[in-house]
N, C-alpha and C. Protein backbone atom coordinates (compact mmCIF):
# COMPACT_ATOMS: atom_id res chain seq x y z
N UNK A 1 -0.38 -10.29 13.81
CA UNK A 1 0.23 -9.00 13.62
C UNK A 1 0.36 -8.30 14.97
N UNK A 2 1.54 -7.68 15.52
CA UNK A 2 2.02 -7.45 16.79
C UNK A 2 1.11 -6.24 16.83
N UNK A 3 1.35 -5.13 15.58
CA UNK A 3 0.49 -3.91 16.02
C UNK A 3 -0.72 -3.78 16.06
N UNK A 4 -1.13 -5.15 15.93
CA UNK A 4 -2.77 -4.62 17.12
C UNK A 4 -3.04 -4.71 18.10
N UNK A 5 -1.83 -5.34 18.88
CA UNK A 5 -2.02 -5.34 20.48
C UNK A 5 -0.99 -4.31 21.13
N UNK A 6 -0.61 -3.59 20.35
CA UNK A 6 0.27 -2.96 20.81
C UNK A 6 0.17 -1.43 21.16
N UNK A 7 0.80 -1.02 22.37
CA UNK A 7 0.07 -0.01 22.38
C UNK A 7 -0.20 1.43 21.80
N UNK A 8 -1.23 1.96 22.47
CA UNK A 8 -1.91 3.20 21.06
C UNK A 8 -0.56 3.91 20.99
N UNK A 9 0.45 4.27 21.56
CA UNK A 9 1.46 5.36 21.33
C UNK A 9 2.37 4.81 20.26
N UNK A 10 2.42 3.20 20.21
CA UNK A 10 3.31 2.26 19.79
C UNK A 10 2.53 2.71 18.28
N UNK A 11 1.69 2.19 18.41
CA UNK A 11 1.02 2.41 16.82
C UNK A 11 0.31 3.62 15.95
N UNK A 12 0.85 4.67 17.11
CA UNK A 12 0.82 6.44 16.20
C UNK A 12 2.50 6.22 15.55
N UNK A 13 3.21 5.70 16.07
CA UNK A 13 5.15 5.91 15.67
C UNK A 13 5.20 5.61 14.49
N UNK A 14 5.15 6.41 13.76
CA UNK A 14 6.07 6.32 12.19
C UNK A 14 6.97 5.33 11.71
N UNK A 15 8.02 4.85 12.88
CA UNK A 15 9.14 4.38 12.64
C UNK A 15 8.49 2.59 13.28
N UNK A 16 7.54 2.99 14.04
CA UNK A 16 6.61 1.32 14.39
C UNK A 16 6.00 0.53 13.02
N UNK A 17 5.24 1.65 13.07
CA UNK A 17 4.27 1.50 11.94
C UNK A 17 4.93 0.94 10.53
N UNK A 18 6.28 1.84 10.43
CA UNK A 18 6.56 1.09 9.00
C UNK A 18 7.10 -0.15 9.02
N UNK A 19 7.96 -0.33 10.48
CA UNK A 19 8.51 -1.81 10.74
C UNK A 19 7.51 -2.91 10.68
N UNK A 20 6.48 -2.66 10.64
CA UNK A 20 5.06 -4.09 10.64
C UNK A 20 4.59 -3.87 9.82
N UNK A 21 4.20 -2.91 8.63
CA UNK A 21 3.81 -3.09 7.62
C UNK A 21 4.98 -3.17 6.49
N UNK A 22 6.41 -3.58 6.42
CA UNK A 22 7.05 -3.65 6.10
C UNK A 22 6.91 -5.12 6.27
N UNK A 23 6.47 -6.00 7.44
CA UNK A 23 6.46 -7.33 7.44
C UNK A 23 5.29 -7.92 7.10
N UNK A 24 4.23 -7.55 7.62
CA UNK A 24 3.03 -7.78 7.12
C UNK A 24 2.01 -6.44 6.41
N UNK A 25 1.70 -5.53 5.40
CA UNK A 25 0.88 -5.00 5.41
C UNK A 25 -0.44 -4.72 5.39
N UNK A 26 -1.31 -5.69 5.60
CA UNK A 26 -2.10 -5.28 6.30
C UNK A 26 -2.04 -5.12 7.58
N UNK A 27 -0.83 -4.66 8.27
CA UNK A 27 -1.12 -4.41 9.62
C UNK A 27 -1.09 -2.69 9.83
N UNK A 28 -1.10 -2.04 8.29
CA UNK A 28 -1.46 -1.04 8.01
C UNK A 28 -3.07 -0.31 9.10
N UNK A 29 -4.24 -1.07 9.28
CA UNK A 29 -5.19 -1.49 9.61
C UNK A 29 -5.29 -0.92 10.92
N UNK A 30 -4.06 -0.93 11.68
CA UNK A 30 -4.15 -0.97 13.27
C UNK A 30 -3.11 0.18 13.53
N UNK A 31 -2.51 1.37 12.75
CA UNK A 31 -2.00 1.77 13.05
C UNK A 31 -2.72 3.45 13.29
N UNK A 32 -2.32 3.95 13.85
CA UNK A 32 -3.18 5.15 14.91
C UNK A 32 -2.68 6.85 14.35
N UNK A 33 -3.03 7.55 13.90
CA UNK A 33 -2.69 8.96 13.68
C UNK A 33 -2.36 9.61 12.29
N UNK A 34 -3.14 10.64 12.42
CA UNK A 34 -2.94 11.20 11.23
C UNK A 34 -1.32 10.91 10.49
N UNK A 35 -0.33 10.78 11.35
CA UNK A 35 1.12 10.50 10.98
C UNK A 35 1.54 9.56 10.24
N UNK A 36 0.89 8.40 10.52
CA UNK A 36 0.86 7.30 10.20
C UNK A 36 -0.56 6.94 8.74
N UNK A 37 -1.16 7.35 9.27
CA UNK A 37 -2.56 7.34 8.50
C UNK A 37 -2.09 7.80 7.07
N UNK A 38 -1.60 9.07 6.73
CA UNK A 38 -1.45 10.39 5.99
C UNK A 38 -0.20 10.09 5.16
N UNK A 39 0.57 8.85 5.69
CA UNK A 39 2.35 8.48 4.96
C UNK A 39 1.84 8.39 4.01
N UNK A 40 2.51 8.81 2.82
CA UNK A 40 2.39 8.09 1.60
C UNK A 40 3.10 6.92 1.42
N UNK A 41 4.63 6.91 2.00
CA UNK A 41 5.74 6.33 2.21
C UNK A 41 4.91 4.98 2.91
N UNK A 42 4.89 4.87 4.34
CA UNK A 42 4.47 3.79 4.68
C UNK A 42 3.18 3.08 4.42
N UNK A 43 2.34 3.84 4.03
CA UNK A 43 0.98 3.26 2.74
C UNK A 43 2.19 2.40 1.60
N UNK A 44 2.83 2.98 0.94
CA UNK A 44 3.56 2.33 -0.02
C UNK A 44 4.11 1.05 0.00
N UNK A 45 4.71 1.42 1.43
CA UNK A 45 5.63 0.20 1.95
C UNK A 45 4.05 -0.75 1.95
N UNK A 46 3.46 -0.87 2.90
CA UNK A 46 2.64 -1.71 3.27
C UNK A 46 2.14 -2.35 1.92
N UNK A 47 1.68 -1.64 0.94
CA UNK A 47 1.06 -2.10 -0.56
C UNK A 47 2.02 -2.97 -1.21
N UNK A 48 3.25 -2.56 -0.95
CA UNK A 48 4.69 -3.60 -1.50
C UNK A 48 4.51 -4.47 -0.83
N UNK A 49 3.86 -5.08 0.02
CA UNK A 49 4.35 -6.19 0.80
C UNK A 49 2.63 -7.00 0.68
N UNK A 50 1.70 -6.52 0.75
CA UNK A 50 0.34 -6.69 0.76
C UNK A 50 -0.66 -5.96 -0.40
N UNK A 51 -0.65 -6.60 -0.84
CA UNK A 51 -1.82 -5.06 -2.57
C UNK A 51 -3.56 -5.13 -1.71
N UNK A 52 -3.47 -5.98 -0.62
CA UNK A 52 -4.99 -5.72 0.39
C UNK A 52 -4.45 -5.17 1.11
N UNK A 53 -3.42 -4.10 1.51
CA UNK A 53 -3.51 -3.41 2.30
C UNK A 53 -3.87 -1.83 1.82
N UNK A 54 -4.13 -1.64 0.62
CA UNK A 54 -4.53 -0.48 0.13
C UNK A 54 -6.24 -0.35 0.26
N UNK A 55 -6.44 -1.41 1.02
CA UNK A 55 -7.77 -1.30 1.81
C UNK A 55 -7.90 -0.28 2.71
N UNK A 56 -7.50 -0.24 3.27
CA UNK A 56 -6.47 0.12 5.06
C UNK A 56 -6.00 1.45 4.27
N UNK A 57 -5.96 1.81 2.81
CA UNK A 57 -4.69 3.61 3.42
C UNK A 57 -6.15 4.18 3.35
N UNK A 58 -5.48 5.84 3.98
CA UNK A 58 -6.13 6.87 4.32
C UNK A 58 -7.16 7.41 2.76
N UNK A 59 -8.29 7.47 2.91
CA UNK A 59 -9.10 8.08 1.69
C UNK A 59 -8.56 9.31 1.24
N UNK A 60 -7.98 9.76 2.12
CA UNK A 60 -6.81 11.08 1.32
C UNK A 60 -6.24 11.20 0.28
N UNK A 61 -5.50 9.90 1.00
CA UNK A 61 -4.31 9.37 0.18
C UNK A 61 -4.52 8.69 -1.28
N UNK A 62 -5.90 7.93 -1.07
CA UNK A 62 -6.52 7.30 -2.11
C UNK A 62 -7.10 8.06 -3.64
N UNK A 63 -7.20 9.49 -2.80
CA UNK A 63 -7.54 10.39 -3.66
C UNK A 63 -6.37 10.99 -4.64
N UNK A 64 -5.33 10.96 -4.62
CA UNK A 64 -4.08 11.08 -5.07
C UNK A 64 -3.74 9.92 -6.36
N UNK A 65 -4.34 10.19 -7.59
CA UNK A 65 -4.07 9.52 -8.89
C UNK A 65 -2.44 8.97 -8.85
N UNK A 66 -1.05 10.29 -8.33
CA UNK A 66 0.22 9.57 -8.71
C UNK A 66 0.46 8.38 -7.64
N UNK A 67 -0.45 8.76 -6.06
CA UNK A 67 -0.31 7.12 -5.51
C UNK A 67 -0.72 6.31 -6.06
N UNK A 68 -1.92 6.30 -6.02
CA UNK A 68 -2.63 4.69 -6.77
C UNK A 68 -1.72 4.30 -7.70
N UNK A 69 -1.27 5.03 -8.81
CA UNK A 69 0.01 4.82 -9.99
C UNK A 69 1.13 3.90 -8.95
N UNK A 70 1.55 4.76 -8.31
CA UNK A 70 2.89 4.20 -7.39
C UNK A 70 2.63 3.09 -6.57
N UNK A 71 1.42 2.55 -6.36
CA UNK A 71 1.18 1.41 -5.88
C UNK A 71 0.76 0.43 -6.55
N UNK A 72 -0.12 0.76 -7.39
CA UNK A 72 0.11 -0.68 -8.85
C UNK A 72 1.67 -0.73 -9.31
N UNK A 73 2.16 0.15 -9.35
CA UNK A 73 2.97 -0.19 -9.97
C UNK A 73 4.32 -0.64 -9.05
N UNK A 74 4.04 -0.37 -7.48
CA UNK A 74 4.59 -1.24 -6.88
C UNK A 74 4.46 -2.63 -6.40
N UNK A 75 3.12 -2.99 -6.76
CA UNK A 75 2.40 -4.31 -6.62
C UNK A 75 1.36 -4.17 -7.82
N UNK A 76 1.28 -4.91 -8.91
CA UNK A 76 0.22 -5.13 -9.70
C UNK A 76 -1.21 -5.51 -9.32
N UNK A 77 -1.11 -6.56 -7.99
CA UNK A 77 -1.91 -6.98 -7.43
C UNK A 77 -3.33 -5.89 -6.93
N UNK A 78 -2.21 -4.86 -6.66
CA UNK A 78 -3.11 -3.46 -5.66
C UNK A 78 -4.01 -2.85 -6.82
N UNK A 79 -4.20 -3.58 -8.07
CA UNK A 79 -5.18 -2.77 -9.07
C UNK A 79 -6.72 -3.25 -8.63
N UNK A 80 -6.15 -4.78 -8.09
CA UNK A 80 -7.76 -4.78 -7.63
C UNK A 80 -8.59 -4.06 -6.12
N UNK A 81 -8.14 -3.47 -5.88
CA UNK A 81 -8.45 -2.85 -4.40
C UNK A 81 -8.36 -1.58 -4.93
N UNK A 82 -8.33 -0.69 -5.98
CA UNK A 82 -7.94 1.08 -6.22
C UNK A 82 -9.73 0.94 -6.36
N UNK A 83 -9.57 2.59 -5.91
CA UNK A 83 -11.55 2.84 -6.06
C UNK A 83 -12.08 3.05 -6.93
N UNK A 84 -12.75 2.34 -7.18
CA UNK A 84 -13.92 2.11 -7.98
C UNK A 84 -13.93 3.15 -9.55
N UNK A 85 -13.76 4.77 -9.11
CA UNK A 85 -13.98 5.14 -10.13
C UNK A 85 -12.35 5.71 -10.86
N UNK A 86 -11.59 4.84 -10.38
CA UNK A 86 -10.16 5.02 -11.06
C UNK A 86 -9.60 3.73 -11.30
N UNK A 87 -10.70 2.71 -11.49
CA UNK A 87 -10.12 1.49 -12.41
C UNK A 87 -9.98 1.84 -13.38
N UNK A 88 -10.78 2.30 -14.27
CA UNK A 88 -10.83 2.96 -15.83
C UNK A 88 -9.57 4.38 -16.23
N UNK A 89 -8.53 4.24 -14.85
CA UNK A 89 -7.45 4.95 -15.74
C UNK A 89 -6.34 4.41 -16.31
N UNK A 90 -6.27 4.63 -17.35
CA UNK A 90 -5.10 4.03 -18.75
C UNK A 90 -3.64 3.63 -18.00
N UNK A 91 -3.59 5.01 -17.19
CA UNK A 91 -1.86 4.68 -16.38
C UNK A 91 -1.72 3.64 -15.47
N UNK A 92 -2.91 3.42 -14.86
CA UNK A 92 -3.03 2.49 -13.55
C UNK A 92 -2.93 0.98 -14.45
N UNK A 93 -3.22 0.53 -15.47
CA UNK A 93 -3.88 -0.60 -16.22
C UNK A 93 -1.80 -0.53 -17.06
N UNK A 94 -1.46 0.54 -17.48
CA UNK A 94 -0.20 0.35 -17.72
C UNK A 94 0.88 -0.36 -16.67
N UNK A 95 0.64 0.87 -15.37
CA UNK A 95 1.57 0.24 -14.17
C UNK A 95 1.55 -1.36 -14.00
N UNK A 96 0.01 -1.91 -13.37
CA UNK A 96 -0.10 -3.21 -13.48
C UNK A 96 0.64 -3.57 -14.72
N UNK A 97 0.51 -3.23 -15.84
CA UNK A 97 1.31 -4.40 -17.06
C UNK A 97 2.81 -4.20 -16.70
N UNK A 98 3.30 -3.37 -16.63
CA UNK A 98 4.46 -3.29 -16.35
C UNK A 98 4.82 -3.63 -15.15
N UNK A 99 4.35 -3.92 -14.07
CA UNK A 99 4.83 -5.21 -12.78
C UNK A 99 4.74 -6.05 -12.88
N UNK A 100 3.58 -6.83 -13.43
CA UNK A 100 3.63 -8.33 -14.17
C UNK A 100 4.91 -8.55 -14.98
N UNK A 101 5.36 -8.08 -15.80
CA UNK A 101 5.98 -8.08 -16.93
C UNK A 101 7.54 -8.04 -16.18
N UNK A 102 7.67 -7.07 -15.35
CA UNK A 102 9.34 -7.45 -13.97
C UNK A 102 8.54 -8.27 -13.83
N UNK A 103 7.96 -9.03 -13.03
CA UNK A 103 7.97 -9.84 -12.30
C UNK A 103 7.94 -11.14 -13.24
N UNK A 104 7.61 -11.33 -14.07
CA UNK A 104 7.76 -12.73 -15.29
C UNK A 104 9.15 -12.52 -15.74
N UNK A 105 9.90 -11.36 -15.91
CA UNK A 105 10.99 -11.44 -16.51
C UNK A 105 12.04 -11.94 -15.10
N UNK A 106 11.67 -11.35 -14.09
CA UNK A 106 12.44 -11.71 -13.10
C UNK A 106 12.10 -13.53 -12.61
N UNK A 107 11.16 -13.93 -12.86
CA UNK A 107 10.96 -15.44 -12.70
C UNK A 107 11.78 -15.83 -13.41
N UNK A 108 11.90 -15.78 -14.92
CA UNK A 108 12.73 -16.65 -16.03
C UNK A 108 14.24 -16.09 -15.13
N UNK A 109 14.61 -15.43 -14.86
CA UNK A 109 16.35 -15.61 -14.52
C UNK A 109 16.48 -16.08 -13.38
């Protein structure tokens, strides 16, 4: 992943940051500033591409019930990485069914 050697100004940029976690997200991990840290947007992106990169978003952000929603339900996968005491919500356990469910329907065509 380029943005960990890259430098600190490189990896505060908004417009850096989403280009590498757009390719890899966990390179969410290495990126620098509240700007970056605080996206909901590029947290998102990164979770679409990686559901372990919701390791890596900001505890802020984590705190925010309609993200966690918006990220299972942009990756099903990301249900196993949400914290601990918001596995047990009904919507999050829906989202996952309903990304599995595109994603099997989109296999068969």
């Amino acid at each position: 992943m380029a943005l960990e050697y890259a430098a600190d100004a490189l990896r505060a940029d908004p417009a850096i940051v989403r280009a590498a976690v757009e390719e890899h997200g966990e390179a969410l991990q290495f990126a620098m500033g509240e700007h970056c840290s605080l996206d909901r947007d590029i947290a998102l992106a990164a979770v679409r591409r990686s559901s372990a990169a919701l390791k890596h978003v900001h505890f802020a952000v984590l705190k925010e019930r309609s993200f966690l929603v918006d990220a299972v339900r942009a990756n099903g996968e990301a249900l196993h990485y949400v914290p601990q005491g918001a596995r047990g919500d009904k919507e999050l356990a829906l989202a996952a069914s309903a990304f599995w469910a595109r994603r099997e329907a989109s296999d068969d065509d």
